[in-house]
Protein backbone atom coordinates (compact mmCIF):
# COMPACT_ATOMS: atom_id res chain seq x y z
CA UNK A 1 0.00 0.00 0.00
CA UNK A 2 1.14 3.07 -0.93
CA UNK A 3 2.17 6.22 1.65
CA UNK A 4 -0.65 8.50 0.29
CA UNK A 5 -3.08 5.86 0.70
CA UNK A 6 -2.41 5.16 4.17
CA UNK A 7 -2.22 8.57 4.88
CA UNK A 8 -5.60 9.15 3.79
CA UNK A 9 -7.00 6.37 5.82
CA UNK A 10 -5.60 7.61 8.75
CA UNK A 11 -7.35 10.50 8.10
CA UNK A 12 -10.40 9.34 7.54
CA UNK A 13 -10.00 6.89 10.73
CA UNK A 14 -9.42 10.11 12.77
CA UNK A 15 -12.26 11.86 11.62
CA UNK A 16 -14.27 9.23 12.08
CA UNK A 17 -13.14 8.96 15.24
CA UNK A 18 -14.04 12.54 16.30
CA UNK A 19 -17.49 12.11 14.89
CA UNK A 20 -18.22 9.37 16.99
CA UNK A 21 -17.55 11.46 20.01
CA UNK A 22 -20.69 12.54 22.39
CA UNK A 23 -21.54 16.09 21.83
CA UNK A 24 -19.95 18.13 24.71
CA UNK A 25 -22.53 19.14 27.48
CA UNK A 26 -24.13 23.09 27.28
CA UNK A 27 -23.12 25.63 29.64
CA UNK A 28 -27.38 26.82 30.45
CA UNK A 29 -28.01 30.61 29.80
CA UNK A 30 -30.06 33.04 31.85
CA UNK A 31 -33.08 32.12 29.79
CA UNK A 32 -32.87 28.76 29.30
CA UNK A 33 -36.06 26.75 31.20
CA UNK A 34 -36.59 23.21 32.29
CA UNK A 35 -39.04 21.88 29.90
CA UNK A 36 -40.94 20.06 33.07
CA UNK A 37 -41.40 22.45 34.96
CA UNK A 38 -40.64 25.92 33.97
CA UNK A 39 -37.54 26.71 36.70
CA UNK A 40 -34.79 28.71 34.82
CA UNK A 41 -31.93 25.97 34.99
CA UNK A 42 -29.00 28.81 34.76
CA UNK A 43 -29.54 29.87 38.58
CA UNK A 44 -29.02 25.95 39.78
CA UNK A 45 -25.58 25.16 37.67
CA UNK A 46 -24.90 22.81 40.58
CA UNK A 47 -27.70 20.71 39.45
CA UNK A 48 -27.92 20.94 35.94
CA UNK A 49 -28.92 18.03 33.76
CA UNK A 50 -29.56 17.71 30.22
CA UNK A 51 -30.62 15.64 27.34
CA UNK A 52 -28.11 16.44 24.07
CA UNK A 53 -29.91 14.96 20.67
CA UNK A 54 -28.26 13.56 17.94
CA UNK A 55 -29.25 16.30 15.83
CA UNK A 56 -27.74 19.03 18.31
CA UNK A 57 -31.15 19.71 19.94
CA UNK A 58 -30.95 19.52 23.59
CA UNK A 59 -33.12 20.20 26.91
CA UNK A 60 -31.89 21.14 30.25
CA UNK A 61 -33.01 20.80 33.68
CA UNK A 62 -32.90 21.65 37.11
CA UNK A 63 -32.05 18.52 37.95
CA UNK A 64 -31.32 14.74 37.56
CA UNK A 65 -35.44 13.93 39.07
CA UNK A 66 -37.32 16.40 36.64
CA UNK A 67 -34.54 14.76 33.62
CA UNK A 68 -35.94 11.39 34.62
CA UNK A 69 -39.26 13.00 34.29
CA UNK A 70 -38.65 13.81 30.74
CA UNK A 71 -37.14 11.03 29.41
CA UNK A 72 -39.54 8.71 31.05
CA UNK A 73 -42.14 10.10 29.03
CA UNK A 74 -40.67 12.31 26.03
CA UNK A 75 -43.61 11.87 23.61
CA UNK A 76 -45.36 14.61 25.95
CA UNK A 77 -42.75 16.98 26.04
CA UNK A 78 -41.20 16.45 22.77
CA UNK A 79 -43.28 14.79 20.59
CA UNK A 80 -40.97 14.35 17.58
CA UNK A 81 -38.32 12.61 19.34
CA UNK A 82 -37.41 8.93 19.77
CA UNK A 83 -35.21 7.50 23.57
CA UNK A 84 -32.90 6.49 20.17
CA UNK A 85 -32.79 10.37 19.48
CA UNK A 86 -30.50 10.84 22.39
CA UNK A 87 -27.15 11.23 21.92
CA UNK A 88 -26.17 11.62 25.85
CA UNK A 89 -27.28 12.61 28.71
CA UNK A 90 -25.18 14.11 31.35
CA UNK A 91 -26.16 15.75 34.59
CA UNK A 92 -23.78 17.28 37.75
CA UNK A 93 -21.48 15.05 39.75
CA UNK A 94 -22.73 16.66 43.49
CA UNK A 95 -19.17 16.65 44.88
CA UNK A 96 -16.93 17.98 41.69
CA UNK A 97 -19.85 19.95 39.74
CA UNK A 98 -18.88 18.73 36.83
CA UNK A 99 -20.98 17.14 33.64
CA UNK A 100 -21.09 13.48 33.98
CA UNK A 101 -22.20 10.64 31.47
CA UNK A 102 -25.95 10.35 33.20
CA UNK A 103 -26.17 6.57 31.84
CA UNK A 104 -23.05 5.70 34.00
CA UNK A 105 -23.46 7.62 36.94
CA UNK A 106 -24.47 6.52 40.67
CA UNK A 107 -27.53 8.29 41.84
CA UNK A 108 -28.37 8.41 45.64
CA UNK A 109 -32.00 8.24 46.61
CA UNK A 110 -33.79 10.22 49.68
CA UNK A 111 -30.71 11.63 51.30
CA UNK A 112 -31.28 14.88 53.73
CA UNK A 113 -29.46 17.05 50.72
CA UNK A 114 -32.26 18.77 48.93
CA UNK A 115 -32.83 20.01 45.12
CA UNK A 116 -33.98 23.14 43.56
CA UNK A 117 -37.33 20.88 43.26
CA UNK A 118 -36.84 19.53 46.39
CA UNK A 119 -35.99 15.45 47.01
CA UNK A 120 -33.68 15.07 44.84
CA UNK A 121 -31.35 12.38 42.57
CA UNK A 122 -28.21 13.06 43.98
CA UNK A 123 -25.40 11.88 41.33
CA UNK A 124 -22.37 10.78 40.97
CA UNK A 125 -19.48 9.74 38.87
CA UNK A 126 -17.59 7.47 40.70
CA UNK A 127 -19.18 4.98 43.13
CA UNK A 128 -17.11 5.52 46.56
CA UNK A 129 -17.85 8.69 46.58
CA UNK A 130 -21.73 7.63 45.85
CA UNK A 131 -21.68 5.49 49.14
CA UNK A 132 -19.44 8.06 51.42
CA UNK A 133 -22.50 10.73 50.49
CA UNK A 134 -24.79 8.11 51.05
CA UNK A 135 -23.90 7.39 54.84
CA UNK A 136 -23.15 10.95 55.32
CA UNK A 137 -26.52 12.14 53.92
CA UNK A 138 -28.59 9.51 55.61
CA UNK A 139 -29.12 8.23 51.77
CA UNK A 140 -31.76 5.39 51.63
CA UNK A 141 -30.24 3.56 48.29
CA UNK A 142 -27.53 3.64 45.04
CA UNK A 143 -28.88 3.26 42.17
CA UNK A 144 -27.41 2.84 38.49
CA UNK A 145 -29.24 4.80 35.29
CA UNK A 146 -31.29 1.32 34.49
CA UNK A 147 -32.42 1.13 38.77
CA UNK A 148 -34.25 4.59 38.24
CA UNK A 149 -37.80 4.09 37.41
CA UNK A 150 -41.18 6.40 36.98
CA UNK A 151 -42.25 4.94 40.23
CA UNK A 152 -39.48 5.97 42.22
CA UNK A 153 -39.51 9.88 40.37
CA UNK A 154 -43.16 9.53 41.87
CA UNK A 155 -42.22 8.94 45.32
CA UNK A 156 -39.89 11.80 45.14
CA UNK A 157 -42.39 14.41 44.92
């Protein structure tokens, strides 16, 4: 094989490669709303969650419970999108305040750390730190993305 030609599918590799990537998470602007409930999202950064779409749409929220709300039933508030729509979801590891990959995080359930909305989904990305917050926070139970289920978003409110 010829140098050119392997040059050119390493570039195509590499760009390939950067197109699979997740889209990066949105920094939430003074008028940006959580489609759930109306809150302006911007004033609770430390809470922030959002759905990015594969077509660059996104929604944010004021947090991981009214995110759970959404995408537990997304045919009411956004009708022309699909659970295959989403490209990722990330919401706010409590300790570092940074984006997380939602699908991979640890969520703690009923701790005495309250939400803009009140009992909250408090997550996290790395699961020590999930069970020290947990005991400190008088936490009832971890859960994993898949553990979270309408019922349970029902209890919290």
């Amino acid at each position: 094989m010829n140098v050119f030609r392997m040059s050119l599918i390493a570039v195509i590799l590499t760009c390939s490669l950067a197109l699979a990537e997740d889209p990066k998470p949105v920094k939430a602007v003074k008028t940006d709303k959580c489609p759930v409930c109306g809150m302006f999202v911007a004033k609770y950064p430390d809470f922030l969650a959002q759905v990015i779409f594969k077509d660059g749409a996104y929604a944010l929220f004021d947090g991981a419970k009214d995110m759970f709300k959404y995408y537990f039933n997304l045919k009411k508030y956004n009708p022309s999108k699909e659970l295959s729509d989403i490209a990722v979801i990330y919401v706010t590891d409590y300790y570092s305040m940074k984006p997380t990959d939602g699908r991979k995080a640890y969520y703690v359930v009923e701790s005495n750390v309250f939400g803009p909305m009140g009992r909250e989904l408090m997550p996290f990305e790395k699961e020590p730190e999930a069970k020290e917050f947990l005991v400190d926070h008088a936490g009832k139970k971890l859960i994993r993305f898949d553990g979270v289920t309408p019922e349970l978003i029902k209890e919290l409110d």
